[in-house]
N, C-alpha and C. Protein backbone atom coordinates (compact mmCIF):
# COMPACT_ATOMS: atom_id res chain seq x y z
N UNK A 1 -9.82 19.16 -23.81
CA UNK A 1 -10.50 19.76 -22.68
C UNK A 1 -10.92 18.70 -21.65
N UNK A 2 -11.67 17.54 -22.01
CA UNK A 2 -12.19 16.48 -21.20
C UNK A 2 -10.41 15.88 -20.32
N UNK A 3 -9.36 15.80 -20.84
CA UNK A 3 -8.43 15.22 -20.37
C UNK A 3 -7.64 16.33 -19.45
N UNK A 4 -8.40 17.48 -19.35
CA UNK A 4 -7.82 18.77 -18.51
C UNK A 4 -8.83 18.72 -17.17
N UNK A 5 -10.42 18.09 -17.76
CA UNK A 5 -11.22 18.12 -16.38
C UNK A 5 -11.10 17.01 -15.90
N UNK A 6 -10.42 15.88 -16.82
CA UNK A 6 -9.86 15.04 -15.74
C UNK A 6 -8.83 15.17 -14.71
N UNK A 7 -7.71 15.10 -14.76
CA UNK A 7 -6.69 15.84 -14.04
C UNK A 7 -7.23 16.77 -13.25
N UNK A 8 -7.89 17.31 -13.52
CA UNK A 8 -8.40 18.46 -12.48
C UNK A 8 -9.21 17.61 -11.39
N UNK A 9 -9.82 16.60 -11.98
CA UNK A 9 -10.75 16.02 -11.04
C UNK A 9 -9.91 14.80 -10.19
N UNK A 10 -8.73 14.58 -10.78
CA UNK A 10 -7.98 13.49 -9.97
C UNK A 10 -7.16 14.45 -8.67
N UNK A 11 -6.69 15.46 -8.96
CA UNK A 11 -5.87 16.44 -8.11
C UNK A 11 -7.02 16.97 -6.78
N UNK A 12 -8.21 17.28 -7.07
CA UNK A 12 -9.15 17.38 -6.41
C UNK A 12 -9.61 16.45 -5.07
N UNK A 13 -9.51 15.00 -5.64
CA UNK A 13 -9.91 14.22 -5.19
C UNK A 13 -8.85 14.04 -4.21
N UNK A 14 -7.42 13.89 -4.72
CA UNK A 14 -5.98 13.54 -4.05
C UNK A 14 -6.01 14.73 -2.93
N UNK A 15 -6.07 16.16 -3.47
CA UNK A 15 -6.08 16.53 -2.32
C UNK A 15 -7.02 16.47 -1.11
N UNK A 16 -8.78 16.05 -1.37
CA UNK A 16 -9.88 15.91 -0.36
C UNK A 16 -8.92 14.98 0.55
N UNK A 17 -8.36 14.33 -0.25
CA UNK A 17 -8.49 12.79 0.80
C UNK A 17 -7.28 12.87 1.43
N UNK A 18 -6.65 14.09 1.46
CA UNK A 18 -5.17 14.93 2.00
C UNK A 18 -3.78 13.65 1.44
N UNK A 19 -3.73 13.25 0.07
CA UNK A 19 -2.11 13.03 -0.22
C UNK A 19 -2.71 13.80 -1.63
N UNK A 20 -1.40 13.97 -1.90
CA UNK A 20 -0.57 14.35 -3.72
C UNK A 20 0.40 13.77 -3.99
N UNK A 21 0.43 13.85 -5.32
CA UNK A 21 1.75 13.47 -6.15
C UNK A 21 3.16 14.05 -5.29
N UNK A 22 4.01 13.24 -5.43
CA UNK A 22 5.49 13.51 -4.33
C UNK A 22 5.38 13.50 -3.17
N UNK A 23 4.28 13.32 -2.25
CA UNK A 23 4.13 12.88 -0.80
C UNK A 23 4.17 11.66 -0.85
N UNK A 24 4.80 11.26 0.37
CA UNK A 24 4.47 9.96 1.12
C UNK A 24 3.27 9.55 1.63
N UNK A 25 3.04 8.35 0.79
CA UNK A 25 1.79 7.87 1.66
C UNK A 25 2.14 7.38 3.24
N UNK A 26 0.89 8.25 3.83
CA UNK A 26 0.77 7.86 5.17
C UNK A 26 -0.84 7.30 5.78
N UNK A 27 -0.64 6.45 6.36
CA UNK A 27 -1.72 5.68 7.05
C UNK A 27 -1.98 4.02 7.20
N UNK A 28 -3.00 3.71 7.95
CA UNK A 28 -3.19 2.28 7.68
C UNK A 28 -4.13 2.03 6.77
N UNK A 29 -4.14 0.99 6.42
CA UNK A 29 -4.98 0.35 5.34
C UNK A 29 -5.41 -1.25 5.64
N UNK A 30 -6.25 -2.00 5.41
CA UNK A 30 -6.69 -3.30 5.93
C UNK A 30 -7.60 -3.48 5.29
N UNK A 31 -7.55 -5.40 4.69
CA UNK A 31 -8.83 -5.87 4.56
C UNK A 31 -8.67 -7.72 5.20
N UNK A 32 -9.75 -8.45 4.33
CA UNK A 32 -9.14 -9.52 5.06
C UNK A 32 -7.77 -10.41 4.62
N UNK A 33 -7.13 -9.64 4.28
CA UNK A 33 -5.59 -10.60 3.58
C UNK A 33 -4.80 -9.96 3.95
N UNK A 34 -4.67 -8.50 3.63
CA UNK A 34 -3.62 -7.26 4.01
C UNK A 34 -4.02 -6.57 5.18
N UNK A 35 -2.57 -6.02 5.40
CA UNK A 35 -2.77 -4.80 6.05
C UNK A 35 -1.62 -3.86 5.85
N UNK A 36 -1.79 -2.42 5.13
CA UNK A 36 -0.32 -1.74 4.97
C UNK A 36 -0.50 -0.62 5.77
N UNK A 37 1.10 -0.28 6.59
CA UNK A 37 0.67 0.61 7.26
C UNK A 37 2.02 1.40 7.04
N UNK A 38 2.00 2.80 6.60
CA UNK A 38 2.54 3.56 5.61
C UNK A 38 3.33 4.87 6.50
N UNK A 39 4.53 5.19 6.80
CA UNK A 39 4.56 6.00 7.77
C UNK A 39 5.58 7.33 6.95
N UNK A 40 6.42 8.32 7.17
CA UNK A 40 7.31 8.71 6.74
C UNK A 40 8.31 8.12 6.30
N UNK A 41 8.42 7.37 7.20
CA UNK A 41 10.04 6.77 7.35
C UNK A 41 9.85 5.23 6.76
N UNK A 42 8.83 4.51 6.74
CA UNK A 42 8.90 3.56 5.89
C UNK A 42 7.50 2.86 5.80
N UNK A 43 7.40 1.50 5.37
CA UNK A 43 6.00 1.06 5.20
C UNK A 43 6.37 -0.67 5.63
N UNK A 44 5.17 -0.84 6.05
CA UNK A 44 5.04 -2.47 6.38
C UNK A 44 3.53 -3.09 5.68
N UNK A 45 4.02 -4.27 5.15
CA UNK A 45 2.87 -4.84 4.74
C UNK A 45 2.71 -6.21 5.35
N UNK A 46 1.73 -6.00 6.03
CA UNK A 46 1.76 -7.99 6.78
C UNK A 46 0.22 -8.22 5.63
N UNK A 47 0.84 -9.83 5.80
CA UNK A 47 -0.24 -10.68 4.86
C UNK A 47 -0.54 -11.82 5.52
N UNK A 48 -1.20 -12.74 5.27
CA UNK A 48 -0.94 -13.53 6.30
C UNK A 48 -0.26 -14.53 7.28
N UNK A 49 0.77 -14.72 5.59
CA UNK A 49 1.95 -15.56 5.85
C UNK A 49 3.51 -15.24 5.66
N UNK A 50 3.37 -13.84 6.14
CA UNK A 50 4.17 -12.69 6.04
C UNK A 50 3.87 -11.50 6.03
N UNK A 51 5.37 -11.04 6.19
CA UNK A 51 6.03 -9.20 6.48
C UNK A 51 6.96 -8.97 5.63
N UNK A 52 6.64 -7.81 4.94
CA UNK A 52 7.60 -7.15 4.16
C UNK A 52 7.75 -5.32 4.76
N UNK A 53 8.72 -4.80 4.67
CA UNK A 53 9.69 -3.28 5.56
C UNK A 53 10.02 -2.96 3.96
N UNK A 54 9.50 -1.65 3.76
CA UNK A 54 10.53 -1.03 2.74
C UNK A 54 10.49 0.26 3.55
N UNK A 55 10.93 1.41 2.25
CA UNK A 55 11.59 2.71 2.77
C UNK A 55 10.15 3.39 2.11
N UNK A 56 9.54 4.60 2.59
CA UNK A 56 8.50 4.99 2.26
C UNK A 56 8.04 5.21 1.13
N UNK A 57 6.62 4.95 0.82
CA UNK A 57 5.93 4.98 -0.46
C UNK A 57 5.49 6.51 -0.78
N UNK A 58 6.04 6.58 -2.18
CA UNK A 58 6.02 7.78 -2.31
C UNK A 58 4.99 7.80 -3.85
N UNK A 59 4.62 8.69 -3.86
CA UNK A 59 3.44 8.98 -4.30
C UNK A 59 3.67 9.52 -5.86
N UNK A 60 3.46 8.82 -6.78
CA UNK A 60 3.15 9.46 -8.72
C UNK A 60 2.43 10.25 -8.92
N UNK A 61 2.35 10.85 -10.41
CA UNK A 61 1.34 12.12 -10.63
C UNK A 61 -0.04 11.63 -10.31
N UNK A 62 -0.12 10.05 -10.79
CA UNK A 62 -1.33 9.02 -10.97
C UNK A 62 -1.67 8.74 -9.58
N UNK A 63 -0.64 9.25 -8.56
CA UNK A 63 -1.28 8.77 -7.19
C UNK A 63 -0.87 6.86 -7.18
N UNK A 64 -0.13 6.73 -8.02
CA UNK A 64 0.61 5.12 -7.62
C UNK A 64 1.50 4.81 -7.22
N UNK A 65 2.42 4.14 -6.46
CA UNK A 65 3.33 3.65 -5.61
C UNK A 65 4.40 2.55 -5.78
N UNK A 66 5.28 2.22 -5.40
CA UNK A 66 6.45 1.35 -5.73
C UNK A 66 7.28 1.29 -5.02
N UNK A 67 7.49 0.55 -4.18
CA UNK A 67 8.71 0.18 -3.16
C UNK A 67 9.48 -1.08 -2.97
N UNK A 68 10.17 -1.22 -3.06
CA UNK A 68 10.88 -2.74 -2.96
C UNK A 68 11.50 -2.70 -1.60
N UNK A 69 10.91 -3.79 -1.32
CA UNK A 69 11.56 -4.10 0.47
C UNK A 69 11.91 -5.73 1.26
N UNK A 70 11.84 -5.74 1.89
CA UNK A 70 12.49 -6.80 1.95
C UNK A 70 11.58 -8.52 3.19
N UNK A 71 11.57 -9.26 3.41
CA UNK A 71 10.77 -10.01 3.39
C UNK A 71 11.34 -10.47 5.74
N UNK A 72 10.39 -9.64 6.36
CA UNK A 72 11.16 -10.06 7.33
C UNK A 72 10.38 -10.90 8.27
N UNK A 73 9.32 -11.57 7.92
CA UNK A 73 8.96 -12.81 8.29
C UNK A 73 8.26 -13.55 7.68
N UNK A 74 8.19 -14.72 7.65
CA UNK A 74 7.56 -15.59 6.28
C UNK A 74 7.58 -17.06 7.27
N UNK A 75 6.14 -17.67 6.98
CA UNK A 75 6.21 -18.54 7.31
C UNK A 75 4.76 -19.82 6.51
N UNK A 76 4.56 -20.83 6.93
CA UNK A 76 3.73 -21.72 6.42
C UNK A 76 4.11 -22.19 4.97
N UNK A 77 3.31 -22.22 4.03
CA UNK A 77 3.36 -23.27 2.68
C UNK A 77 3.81 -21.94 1.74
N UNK A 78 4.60 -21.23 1.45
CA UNK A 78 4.97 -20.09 1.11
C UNK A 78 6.30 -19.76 0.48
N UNK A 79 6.14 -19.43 -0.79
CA UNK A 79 7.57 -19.57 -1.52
C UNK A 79 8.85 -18.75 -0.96
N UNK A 80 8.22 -17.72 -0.47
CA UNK A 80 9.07 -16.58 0.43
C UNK A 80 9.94 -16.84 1.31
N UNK A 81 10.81 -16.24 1.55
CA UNK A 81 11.90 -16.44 2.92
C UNK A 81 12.33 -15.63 3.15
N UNK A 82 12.82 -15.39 4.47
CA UNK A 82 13.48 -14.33 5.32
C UNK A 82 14.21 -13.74 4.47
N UNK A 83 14.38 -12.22 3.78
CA UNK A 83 15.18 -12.16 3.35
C UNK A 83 15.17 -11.53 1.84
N UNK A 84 14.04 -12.05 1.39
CA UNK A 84 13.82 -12.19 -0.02
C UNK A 84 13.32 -10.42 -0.34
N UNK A 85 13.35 -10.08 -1.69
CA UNK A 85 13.55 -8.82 -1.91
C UNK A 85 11.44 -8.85 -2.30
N UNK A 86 10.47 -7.95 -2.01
CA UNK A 86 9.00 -8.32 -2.47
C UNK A 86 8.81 -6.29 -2.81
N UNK A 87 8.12 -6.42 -3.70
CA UNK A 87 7.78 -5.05 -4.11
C UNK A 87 6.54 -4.82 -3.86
N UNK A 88 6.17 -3.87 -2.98
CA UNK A 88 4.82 -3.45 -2.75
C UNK A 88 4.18 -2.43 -3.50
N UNK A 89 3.30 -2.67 -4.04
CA UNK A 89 2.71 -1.93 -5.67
C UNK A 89 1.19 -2.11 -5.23
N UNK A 90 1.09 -0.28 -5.63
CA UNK A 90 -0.72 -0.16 -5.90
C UNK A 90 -0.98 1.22 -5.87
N UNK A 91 -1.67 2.01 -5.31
CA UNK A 91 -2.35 3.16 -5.87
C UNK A 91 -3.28 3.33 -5.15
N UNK A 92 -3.79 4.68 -4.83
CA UNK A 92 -4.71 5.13 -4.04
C UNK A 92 -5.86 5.77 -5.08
N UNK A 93 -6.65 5.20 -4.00
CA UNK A 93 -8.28 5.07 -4.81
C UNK A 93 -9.41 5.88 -3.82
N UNK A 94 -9.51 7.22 -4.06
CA UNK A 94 -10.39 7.86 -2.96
C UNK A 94 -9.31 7.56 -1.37
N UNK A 95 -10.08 7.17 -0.27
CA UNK A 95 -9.45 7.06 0.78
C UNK A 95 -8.95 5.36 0.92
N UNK A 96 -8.99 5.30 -0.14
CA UNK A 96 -8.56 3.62 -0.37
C UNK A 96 -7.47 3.20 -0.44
N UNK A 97 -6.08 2.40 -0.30
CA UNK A 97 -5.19 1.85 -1.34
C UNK A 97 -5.49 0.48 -2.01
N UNK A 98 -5.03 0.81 -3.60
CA UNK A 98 -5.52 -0.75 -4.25
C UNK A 98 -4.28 -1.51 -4.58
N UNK A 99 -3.92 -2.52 -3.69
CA UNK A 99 -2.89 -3.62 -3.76
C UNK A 99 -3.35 -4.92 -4.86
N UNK A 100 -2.53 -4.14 -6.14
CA UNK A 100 -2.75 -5.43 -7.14
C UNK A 100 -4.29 -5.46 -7.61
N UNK A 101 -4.72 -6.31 -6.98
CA UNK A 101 -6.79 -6.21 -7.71
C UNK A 101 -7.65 -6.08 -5.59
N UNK A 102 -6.66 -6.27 -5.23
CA UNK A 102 -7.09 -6.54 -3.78
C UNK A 102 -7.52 -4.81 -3.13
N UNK A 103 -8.79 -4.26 -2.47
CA UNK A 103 -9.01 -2.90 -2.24
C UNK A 103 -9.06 -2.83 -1.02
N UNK A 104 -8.11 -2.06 0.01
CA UNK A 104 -7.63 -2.10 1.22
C UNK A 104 -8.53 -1.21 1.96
N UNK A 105 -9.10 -0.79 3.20
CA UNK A 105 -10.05 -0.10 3.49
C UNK A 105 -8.96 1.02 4.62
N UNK A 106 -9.11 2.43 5.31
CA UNK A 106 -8.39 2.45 6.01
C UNK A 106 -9.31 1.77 7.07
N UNK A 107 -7.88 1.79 7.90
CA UNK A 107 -7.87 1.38 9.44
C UNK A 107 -7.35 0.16 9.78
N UNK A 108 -7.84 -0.24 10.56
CA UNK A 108 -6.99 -1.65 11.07
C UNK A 108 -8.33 -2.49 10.63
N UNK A 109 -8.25 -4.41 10.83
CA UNK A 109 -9.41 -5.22 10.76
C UNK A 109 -8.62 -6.20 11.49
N UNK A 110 -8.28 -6.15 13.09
CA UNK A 110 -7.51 -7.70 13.35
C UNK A 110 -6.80 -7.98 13.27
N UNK A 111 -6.60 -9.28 13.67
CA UNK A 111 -5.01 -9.76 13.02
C UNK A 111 -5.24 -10.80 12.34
N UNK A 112 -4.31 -10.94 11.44
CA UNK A 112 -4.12 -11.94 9.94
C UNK A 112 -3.45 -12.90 10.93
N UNK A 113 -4.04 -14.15 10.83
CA UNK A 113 -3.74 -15.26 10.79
C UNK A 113 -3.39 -16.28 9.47
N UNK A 114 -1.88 -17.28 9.86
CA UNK A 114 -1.24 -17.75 8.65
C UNK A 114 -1.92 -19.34 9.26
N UNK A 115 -2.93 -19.76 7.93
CA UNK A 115 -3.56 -21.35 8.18
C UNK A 115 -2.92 -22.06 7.87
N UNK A 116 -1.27 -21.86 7.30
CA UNK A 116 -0.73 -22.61 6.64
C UNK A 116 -0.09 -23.99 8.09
């Protein structure tokens, strides 16, 4: 029963915050390292010492995500290169997405600058 009012309470939540399971995530997201910004048609993640383009993030029963895309600017002290294949992974948390341990806020915050 407790693992039925869970689910109930995750579907609840997914829908307040308007995505579900098999939609595309759509929106921006930002904090001070990231920023993903999630559209139909595909997703971009700038960081600070890079850009990664995949094809849109689409959404698990769990509300988690997986895209592999590709690396289209990279620069400073950074193992990455033009080119390189980077998988963008995380999960939505209330009106949140959580990249890895990193918790993205929506909206924009600026622009990421690379100190490298």
């Amino acid at each position: 029963m407790r693992f039925l009012l869970c689910i109930a309470s995750m579907i609840a939540v997914a829908c307040a915050s308007g995505v579900a399971p098999g939609q595309n995530l759509t929106g921006t997201w930002s904090s001070s390292e990231h920023q993903l910004v999630a559209t139909d048609a595909e997703a971009v993640l700038n960081a600070r010492c890079f850009t990664v383009q995949s094809g849109p993030l689409v959404l698990s029963d769990s509300l988690t995500f997986e895209a592999t895309g590709v690396v289209t600017q990279a620069g400073g002290l950074i193992a990455l290169r033009l080119g390189d294949s980077y998988t963008i992974r995380g999960r939505v948390v209330g009106s949140n997405v959580l990249l890895g341990e990193e918790m993205l806020a929506p909206g924009r915050r600026g622009v990421l600058v690379c100190n490298a």
